[in-house]
Protein backbone atom coordinates (compact mmCIF):
# COMPACT_ATOMS: atom_id res chain seq x y z
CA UNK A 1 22.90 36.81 -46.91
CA UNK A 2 23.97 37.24 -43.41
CA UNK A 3 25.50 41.03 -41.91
CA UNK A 4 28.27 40.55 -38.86
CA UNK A 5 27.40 43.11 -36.03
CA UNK A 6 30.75 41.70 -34.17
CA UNK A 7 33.77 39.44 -34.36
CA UNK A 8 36.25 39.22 -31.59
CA UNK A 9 38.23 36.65 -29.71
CA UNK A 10 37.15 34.99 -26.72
CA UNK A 11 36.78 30.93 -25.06
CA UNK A 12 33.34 30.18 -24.98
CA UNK A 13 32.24 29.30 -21.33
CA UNK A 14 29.60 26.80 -20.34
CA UNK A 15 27.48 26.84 -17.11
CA UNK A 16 28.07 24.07 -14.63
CA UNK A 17 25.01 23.96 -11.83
CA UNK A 18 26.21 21.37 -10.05
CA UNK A 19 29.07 23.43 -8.87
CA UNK A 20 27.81 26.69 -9.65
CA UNK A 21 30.76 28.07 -11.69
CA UNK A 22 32.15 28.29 -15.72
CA UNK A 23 33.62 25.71 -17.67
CA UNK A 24 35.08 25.86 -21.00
CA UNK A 25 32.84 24.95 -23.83
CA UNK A 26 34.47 21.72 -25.52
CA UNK A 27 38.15 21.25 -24.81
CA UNK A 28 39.15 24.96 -24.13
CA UNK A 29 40.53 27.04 -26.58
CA UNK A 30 40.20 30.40 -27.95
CA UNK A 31 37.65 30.73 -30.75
CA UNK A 32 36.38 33.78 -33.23
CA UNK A 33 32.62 34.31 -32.15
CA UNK A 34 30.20 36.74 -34.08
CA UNK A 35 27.14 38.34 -33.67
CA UNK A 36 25.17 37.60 -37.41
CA UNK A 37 22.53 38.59 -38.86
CA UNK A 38 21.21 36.49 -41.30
CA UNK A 39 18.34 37.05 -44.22
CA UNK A 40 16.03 34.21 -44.37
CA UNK A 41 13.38 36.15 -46.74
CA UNK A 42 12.78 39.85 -46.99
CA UNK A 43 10.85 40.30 -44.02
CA UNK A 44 12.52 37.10 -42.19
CA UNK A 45 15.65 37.58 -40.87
CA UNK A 46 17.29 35.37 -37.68
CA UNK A 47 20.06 36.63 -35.06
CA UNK A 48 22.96 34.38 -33.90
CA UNK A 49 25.73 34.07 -31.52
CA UNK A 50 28.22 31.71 -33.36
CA UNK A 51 31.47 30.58 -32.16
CA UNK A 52 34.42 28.09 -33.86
CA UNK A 53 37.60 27.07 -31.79
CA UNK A 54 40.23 28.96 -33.92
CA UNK A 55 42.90 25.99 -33.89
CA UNK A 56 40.44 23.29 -35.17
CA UNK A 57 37.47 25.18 -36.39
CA UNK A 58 35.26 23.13 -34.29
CA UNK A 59 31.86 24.98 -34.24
CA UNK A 60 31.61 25.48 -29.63
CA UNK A 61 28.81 27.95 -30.36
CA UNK A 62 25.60 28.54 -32.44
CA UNK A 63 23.30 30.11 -30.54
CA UNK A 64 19.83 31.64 -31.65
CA UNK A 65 19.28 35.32 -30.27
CA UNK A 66 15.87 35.54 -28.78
CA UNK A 67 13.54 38.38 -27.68
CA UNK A 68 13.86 36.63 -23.92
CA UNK A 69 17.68 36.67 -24.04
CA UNK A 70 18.93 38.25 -20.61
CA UNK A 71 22.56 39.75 -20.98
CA UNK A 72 25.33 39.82 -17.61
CA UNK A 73 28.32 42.17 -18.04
CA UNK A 74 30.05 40.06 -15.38
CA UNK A 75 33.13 42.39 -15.69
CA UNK A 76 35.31 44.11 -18.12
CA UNK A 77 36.21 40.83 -19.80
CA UNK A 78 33.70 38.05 -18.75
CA UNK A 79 30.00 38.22 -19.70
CA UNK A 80 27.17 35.57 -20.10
CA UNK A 81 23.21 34.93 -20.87
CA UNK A 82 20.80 32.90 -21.07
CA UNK A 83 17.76 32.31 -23.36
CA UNK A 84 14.98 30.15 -21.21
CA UNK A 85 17.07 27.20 -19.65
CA UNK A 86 20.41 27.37 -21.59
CA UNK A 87 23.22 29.71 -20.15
CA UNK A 88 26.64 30.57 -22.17
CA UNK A 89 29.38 32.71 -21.30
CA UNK A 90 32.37 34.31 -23.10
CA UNK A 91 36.08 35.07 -21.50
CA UNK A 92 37.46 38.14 -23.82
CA UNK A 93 40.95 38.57 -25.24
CA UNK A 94 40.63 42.59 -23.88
CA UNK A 95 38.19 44.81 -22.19
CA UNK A 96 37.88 45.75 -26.24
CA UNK A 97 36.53 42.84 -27.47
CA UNK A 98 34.06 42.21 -24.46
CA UNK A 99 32.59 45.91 -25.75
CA UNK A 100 32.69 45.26 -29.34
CA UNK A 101 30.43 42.28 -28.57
CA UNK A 102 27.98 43.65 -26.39
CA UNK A 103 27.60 46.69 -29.04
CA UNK A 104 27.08 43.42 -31.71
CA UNK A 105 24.50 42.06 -28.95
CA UNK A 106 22.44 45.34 -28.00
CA UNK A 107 22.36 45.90 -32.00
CA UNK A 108 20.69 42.22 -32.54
CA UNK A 109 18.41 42.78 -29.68
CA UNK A 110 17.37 45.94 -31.05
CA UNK A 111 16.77 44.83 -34.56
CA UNK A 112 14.77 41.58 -33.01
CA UNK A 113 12.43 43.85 -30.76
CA UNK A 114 12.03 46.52 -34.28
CA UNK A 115 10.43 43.72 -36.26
CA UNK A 116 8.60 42.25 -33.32
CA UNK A 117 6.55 46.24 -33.22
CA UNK A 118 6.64 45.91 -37.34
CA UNK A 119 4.73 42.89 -37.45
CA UNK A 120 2.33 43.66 -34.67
């Protein structure tokens, strides 16, 4: 069973170190990308970032949402983490859906650090 915390519109960005700048994930493209919880057991339950190219459903993003997960509002419509050595980054539609997913992420990160203090 899986719970959506956000949906919105945005291309899915990739980090390029040898040139220190953004890419587009795949060939480009806007894509859907949501914030999901998902129900392994009852006391199980695993966050993702997951993102398909609207005009070919092509999955560009399926990212596991960590406790180390470090979160950059770049600017109204441009943010990006990374979890350990993998960085991602999202171009938004509108300042809207660039806040609709960081409520979706600060929800997930909250759940994730909730059951980290229930099972200690």
């Amino acid at each position: 069973m899986s719970e959506s915390f956000a949906r919105v519109r945005a291309v899915v960005m990739t980090r390029d170190d040898s040139s220190g700048g953004w890419l587009p994930q795949g060939a480009g493209g806007l894509s859907l990308v949501s914030v999901l919880k998902i129900s392994r057991t009852e006391a199980e339950d695993q966050f993702l970032i997951h993102g398909e190219r609207l005009k070919d459903k092509s999955v560009l993003l399926d990212c596991c949402i960590r406790r180390d997960l470090v979160y950059n509002k770049v600017n109204p419509i441009f943010h990006h983490w990374r979890i350990g050595n993998m960085k991602f980054g999202l171009t938004f539609q509108s300042p809207a859906d660039a806040r609709a997913f960081d409520r979706g992420i600060r929800r997930a990160m909250e759940d994730i650090k909730q059951e980290a203090r229930l099972t200690s």
